[in-house]
N, C-alpha and C. Protein backbone atom coordinates (compact mmCIF):
# COMPACT_ATOMS: atom_id res chain seq x y z
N UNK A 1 105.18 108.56 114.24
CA UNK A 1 104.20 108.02 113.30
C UNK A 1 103.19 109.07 112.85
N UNK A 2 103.03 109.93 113.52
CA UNK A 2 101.73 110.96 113.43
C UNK A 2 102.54 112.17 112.19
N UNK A 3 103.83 112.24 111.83
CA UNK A 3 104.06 113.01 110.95
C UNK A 3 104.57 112.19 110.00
N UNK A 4 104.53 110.70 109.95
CA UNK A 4 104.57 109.92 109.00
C UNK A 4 102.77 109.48 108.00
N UNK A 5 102.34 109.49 109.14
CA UNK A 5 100.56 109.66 108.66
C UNK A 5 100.14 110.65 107.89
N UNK A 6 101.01 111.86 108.66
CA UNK A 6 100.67 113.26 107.83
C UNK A 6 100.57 113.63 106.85
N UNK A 7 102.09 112.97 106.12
CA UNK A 7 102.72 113.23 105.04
C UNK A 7 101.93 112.00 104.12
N UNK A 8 101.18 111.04 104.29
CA UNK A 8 100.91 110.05 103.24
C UNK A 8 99.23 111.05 103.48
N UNK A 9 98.62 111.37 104.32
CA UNK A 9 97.73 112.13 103.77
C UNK A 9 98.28 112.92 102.77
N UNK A 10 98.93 113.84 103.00
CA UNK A 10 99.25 114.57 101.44
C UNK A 10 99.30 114.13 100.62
N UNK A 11 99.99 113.09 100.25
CA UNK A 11 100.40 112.51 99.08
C UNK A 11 99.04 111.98 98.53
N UNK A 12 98.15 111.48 99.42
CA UNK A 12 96.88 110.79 98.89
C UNK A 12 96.07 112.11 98.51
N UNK A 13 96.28 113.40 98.95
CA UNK A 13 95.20 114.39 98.73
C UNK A 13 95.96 114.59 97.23
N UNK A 14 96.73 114.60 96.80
CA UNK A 14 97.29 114.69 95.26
C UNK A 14 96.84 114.45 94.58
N UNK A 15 96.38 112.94 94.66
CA UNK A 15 95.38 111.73 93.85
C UNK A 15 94.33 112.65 93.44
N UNK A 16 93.32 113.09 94.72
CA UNK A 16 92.12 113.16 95.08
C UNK A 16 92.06 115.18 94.06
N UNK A 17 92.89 115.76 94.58
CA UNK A 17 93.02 117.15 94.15
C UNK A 17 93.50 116.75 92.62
N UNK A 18 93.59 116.14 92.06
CA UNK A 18 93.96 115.84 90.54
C UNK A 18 92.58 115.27 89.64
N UNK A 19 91.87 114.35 90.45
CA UNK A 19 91.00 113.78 90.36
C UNK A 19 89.15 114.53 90.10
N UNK A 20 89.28 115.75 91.26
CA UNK A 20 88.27 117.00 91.17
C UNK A 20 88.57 117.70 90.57
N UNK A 21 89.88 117.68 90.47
CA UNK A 21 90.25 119.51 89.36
C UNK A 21 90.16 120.26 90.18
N UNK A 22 90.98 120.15 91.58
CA UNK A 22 90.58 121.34 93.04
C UNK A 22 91.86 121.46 92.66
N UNK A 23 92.62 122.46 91.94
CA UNK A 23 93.44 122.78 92.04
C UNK A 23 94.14 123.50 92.81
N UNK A 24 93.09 124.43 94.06
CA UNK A 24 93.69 125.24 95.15
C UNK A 24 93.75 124.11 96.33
N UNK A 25 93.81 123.01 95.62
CA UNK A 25 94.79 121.77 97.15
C UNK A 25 95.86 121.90 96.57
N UNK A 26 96.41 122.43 96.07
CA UNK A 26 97.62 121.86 95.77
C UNK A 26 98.08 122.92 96.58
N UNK A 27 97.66 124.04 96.82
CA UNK A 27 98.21 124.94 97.74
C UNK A 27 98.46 123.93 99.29
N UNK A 28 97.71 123.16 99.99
CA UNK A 28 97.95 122.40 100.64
C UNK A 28 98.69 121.37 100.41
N UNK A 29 99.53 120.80 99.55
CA UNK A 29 100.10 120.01 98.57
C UNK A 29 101.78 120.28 98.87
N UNK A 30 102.04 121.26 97.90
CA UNK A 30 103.04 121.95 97.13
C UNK A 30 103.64 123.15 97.88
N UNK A 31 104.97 123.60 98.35
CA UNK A 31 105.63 124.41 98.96
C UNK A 31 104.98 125.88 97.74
N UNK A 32 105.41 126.92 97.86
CA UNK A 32 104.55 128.10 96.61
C UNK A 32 106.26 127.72 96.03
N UNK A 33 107.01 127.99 96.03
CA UNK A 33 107.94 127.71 95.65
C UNK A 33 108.73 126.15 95.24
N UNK A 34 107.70 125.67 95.09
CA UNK A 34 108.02 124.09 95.03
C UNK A 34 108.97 124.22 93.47
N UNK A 35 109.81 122.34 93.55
CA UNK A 35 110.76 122.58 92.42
C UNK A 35 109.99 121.05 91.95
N UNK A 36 109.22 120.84 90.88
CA UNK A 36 109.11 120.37 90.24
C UNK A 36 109.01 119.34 88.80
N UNK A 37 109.34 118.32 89.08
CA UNK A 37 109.97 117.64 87.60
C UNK A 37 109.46 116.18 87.32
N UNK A 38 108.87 116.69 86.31
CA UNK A 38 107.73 115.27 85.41
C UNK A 38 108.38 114.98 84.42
N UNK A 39 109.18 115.00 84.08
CA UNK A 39 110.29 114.72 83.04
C UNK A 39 110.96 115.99 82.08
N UNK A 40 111.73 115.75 80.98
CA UNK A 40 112.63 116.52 79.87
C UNK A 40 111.97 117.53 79.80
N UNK A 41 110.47 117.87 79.11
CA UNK A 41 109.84 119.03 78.86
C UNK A 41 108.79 119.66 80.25
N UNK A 42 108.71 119.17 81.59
CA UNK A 42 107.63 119.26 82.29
C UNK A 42 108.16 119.71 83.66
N UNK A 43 108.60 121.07 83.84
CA UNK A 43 109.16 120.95 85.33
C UNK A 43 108.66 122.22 85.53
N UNK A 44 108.37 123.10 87.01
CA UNK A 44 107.87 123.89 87.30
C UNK A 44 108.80 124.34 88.60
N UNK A 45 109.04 125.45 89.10
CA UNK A 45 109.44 125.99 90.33
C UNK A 45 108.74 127.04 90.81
N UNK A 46 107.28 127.38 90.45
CA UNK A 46 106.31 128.07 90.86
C UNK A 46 104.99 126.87 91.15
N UNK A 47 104.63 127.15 92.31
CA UNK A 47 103.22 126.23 92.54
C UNK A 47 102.10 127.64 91.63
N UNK A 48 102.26 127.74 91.69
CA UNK A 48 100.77 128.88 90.89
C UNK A 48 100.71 128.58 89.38
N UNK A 49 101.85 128.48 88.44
CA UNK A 49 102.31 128.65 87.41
C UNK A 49 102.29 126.64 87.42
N UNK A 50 102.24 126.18 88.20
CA UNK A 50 102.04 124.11 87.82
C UNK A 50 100.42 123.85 88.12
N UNK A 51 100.00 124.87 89.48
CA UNK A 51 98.85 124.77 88.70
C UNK A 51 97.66 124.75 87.47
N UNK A 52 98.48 125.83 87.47
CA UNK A 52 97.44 126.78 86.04
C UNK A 52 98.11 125.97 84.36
N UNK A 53 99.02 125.25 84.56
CA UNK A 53 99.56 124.27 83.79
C UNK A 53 98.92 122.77 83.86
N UNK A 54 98.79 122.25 85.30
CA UNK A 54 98.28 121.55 85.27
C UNK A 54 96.39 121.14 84.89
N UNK A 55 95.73 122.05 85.33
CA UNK A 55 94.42 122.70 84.88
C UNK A 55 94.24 122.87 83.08
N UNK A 56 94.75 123.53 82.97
CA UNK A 56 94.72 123.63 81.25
C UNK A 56 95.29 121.69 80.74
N UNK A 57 95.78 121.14 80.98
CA UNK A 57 96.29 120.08 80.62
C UNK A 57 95.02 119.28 80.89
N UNK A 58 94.46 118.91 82.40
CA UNK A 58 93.49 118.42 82.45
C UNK A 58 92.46 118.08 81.97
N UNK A 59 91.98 119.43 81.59
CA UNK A 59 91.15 120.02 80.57
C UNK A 59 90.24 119.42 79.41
N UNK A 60 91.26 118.64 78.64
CA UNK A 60 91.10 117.63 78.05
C UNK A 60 90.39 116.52 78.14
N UNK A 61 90.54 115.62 79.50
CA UNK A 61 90.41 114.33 79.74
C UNK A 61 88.55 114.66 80.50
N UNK A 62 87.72 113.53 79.94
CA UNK A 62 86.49 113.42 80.58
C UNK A 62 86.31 112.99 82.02
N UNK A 63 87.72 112.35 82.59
CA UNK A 63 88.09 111.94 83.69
C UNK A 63 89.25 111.61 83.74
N UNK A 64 90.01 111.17 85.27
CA UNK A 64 90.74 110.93 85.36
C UNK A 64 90.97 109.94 86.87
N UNK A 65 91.76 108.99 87.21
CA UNK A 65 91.86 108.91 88.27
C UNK A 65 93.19 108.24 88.59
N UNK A 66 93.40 108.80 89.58
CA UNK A 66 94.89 108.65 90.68
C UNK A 66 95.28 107.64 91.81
N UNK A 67 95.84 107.04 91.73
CA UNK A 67 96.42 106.17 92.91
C UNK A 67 97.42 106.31 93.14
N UNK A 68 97.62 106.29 94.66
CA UNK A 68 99.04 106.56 95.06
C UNK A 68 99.36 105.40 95.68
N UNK A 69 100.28 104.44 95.88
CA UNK A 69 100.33 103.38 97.08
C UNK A 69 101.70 103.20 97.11
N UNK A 70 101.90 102.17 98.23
CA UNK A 70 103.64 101.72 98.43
C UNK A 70 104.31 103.22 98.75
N UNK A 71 103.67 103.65 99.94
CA UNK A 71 104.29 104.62 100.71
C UNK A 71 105.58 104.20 101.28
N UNK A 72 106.09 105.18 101.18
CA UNK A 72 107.64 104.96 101.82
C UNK A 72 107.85 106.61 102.63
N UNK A 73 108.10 106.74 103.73
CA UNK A 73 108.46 108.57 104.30
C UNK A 73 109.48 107.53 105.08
N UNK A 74 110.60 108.49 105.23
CA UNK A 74 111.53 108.82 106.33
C UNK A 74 111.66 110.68 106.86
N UNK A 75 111.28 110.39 108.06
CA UNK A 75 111.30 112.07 108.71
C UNK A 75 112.71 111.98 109.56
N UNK A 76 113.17 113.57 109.44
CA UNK A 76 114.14 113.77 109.88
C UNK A 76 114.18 115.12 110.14
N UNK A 77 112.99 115.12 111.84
CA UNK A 77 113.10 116.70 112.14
C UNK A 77 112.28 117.63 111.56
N UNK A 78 112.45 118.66 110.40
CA UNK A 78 111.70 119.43 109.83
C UNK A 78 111.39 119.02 108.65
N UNK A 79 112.22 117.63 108.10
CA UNK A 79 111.91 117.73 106.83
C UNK A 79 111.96 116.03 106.68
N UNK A 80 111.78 115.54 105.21
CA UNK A 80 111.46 113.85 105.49
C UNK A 80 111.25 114.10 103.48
N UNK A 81 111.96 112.70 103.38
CA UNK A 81 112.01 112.29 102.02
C UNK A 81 110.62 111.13 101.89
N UNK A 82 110.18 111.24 100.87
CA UNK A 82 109.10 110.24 100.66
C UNK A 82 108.93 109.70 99.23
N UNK A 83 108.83 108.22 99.33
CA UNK A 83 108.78 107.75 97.57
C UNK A 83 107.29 107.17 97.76
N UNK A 84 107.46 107.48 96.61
CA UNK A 84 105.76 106.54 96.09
C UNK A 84 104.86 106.41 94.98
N UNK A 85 104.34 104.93 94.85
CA UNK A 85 104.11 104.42 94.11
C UNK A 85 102.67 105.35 93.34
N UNK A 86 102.69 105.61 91.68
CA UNK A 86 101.37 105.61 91.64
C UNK A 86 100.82 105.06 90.36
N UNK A 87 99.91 105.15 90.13
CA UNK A 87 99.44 104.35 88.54
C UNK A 87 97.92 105.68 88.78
N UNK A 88 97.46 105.95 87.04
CA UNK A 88 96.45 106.93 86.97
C UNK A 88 96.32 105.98 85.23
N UNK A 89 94.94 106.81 85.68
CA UNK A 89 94.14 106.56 83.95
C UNK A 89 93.06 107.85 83.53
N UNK A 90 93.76 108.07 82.50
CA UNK A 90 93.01 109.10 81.56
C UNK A 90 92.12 108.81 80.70
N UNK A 91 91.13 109.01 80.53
CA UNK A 91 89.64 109.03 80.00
C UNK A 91 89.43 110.13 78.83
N UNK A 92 89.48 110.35 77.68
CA UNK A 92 89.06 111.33 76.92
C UNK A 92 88.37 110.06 75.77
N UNK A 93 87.08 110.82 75.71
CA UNK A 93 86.47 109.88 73.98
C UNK A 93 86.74 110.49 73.10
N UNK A 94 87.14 111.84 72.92
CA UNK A 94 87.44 112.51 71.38
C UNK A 94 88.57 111.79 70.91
N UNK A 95 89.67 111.11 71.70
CA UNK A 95 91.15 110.56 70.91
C UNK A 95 90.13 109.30 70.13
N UNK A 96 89.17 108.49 70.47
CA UNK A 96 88.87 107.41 69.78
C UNK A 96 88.93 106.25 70.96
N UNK A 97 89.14 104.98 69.99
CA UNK A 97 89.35 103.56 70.55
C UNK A 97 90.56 103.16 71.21
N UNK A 98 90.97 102.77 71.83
CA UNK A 98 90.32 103.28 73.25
C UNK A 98 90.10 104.99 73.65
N UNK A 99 89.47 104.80 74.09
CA UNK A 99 89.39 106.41 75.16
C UNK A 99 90.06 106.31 76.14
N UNK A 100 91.09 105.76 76.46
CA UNK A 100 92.05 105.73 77.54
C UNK A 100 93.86 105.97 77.62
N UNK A 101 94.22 106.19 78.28
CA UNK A 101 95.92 106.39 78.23
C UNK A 101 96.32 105.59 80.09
N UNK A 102 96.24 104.96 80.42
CA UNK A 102 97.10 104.39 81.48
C UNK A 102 98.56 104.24 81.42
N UNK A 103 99.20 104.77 82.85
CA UNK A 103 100.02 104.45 83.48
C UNK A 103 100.47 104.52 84.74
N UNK A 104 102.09 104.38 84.89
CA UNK A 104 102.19 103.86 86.05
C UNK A 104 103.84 104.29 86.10
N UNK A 105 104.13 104.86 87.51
CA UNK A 105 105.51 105.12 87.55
C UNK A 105 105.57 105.62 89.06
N UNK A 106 106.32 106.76 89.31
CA UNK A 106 106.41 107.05 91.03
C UNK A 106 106.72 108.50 91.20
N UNK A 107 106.67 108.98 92.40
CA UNK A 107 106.73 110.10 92.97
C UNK A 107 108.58 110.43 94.29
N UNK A 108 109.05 110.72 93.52
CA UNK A 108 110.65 110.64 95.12
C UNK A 108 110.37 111.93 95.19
N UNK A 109 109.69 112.23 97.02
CA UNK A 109 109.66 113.92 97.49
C UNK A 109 110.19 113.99 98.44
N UNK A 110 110.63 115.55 98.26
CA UNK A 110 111.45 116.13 99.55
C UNK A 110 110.08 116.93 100.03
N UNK A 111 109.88 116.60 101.02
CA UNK A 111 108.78 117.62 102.19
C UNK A 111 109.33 118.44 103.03
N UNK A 112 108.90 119.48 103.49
CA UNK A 112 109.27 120.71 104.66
C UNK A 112 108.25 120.73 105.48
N UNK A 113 108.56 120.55 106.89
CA UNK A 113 107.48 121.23 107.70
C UNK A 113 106.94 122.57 107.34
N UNK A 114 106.00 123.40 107.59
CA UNK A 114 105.84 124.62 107.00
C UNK A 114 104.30 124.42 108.70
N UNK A 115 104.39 126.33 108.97
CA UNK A 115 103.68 126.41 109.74
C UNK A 115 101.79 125.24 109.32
N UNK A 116 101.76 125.39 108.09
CA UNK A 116 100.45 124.93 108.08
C UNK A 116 100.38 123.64 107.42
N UNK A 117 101.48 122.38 107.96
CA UNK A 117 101.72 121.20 107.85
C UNK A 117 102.94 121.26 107.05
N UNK A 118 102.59 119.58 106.52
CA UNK A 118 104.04 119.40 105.72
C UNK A 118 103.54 119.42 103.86
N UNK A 119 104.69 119.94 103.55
CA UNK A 119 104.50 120.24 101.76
C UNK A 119 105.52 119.62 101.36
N UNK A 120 104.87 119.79 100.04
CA UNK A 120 106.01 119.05 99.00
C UNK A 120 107.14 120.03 98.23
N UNK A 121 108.58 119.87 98.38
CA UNK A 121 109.53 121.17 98.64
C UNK A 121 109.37 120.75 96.99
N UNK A 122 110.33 119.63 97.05
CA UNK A 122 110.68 118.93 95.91
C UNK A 122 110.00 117.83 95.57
N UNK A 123 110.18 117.82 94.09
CA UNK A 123 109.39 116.40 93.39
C UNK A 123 109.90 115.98 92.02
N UNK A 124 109.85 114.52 92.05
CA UNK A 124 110.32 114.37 90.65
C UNK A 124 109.47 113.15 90.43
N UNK A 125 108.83 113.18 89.19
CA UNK A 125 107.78 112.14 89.20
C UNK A 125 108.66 111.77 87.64
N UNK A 126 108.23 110.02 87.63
CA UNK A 126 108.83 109.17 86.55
C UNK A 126 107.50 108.15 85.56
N UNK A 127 107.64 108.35 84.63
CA UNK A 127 106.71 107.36 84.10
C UNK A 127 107.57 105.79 84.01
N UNK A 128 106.93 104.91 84.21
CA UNK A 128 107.93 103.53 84.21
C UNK A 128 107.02 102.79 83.37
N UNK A 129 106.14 102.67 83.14
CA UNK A 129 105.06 101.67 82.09
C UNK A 129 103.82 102.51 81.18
N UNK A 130 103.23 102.39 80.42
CA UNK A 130 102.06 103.01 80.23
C UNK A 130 101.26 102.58 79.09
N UNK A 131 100.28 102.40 78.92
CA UNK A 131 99.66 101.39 77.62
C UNK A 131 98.30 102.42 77.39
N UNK A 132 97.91 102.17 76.46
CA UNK A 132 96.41 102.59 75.79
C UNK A 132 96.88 103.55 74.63
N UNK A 133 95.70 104.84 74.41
CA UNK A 133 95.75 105.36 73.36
C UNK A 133 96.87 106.67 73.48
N UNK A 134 98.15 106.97 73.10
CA UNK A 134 98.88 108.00 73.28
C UNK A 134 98.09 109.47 72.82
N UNK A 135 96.60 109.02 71.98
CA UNK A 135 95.87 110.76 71.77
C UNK A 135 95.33 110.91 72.74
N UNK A 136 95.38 110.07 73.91
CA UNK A 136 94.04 110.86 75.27
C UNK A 136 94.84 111.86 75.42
N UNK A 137 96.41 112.32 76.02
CA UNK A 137 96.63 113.33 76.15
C UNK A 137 97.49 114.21 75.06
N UNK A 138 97.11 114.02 73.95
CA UNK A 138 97.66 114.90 73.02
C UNK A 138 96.70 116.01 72.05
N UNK A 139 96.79 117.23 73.02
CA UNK A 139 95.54 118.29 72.33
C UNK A 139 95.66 118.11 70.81
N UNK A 140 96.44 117.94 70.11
CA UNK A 140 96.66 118.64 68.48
C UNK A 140 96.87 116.88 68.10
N UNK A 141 96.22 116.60 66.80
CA UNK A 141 95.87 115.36 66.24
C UNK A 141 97.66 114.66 65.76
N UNK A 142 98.19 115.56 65.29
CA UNK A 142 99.17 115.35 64.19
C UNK A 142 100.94 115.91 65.06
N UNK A 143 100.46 115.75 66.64
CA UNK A 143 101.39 115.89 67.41
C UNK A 143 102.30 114.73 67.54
N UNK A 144 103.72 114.90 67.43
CA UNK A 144 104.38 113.19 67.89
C UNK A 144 104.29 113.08 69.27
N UNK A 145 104.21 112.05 69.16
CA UNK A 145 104.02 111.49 71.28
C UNK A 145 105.18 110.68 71.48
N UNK A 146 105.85 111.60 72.24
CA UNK A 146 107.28 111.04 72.79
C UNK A 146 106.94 110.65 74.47
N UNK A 147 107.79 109.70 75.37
CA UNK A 147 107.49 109.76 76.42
C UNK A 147 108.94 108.69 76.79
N UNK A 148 109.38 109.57 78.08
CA UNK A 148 110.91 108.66 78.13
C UNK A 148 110.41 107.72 79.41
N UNK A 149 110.52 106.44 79.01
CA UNK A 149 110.27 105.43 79.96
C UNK A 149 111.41 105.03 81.12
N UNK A 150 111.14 104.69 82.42
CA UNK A 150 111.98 105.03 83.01
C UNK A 150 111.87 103.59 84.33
N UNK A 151 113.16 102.48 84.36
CA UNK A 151 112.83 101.55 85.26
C UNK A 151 113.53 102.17 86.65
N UNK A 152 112.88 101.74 88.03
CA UNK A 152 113.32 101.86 88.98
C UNK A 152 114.46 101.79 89.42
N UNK A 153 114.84 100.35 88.87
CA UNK A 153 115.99 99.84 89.60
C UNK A 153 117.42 100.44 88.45
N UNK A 154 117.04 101.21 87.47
CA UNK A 154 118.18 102.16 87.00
C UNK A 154 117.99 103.55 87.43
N UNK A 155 117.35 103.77 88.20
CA UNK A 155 117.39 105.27 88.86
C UNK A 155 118.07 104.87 90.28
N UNK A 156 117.95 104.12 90.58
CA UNK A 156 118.60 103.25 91.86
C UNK A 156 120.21 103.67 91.60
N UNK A 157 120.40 102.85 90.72
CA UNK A 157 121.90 102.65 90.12
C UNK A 157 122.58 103.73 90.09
N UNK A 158 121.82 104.52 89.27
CA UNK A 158 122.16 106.22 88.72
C UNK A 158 121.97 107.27 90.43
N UNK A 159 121.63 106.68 91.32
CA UNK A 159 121.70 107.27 92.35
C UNK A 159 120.97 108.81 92.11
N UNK A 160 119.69 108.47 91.72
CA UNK A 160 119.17 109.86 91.66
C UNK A 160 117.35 109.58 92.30
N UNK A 161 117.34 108.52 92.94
CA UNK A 161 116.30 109.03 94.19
C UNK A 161 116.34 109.01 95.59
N UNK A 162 116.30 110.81 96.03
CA UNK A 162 116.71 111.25 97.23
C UNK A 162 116.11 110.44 98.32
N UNK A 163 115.23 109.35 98.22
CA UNK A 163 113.88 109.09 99.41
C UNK A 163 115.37 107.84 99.73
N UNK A 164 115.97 106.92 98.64
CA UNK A 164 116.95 105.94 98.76
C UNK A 164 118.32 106.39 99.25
N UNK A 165 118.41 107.62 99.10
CA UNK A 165 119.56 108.07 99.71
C UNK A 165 119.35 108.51 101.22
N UNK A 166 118.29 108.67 102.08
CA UNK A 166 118.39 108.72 102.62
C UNK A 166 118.25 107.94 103.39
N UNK A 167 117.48 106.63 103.07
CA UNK A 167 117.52 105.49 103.89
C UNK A 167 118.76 104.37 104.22
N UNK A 168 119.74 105.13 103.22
CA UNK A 168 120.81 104.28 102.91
C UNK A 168 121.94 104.73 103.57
């Protein structure tokens, strides 16, 4: 249980390190070599290079905030798959009425022990719902806002989250 605790601290310091703009948690976070994937255009295999991506993106929003819930870890030894739930809301007033962008989708990670706890090796995060203004996060006015929506129970199907394969 104590490296099942571990690992949902991390996941909650994500929220929280997204939330301050402490972007050197993610060094506590993220393997340096982590493999990364937020969808079609958004994937990273450098933690330094998703920071400094993620930071400039931020940038934008007057706030932001993160929830993570509906933890799921299975450990196995050095390493442990973990899914989980999150929903966030973005805050910018320059897009207009609303000043908001909400959503909601999930996190399936592969973690590694590593001498200075457990990190996140792998990640693939999914948007599954999302409502409000699509300009909170679009720097340039006259940008199209694409976003591929994505239900659970067809990633299920499609057999492409590792946290279900391993419980299975």
């Amino acid at each position: 249980m104590a490296d099942r605790e571990d690992i949902i601290e991390v996941l909650n310091l994500y929220g929280f390190a997204m939330d301050t703009r402490r972007w050197d948690l993610f060094d506590r976070i993220f393997t340096a070599d982590c493999d990364v994937d937020y969808g079609p255009t958004s994937s990273w295999q450098d933690r330094e290079q998703f920071k400094t991506d993620f930071g400039t993106f931020h940038e934008l929003f007057d706030a932001t905030q993160h929830v993570m819930t509906n933890h799921l870890v299975q450990v196995d030894g050095d390493t442990a798959a973990a899914h989980t739930y999150g929903s966030w809301r973005l805050i910018r007033h320059a897009a207009g009425d609303p000043p908001v962008w909400d959503g909601s989708g999930y996190y399936d990670d592969q973690f590694v022990r590593t001498p200075e706890g457990w990190r996140v090796a792998k990640r693939t995060c999914r948007v599954v719902f999302w409502t409000g203004n699509p300009k909170v996060q679009t720097p340039i006015e006259d940008m199209v806002f694409q976003l591929d929506l994505v239900a659970l129970h067809t990633e299920a199907r499609e057999e492409r989250l590792e946290f279900l394969k391993v419980i299975t």
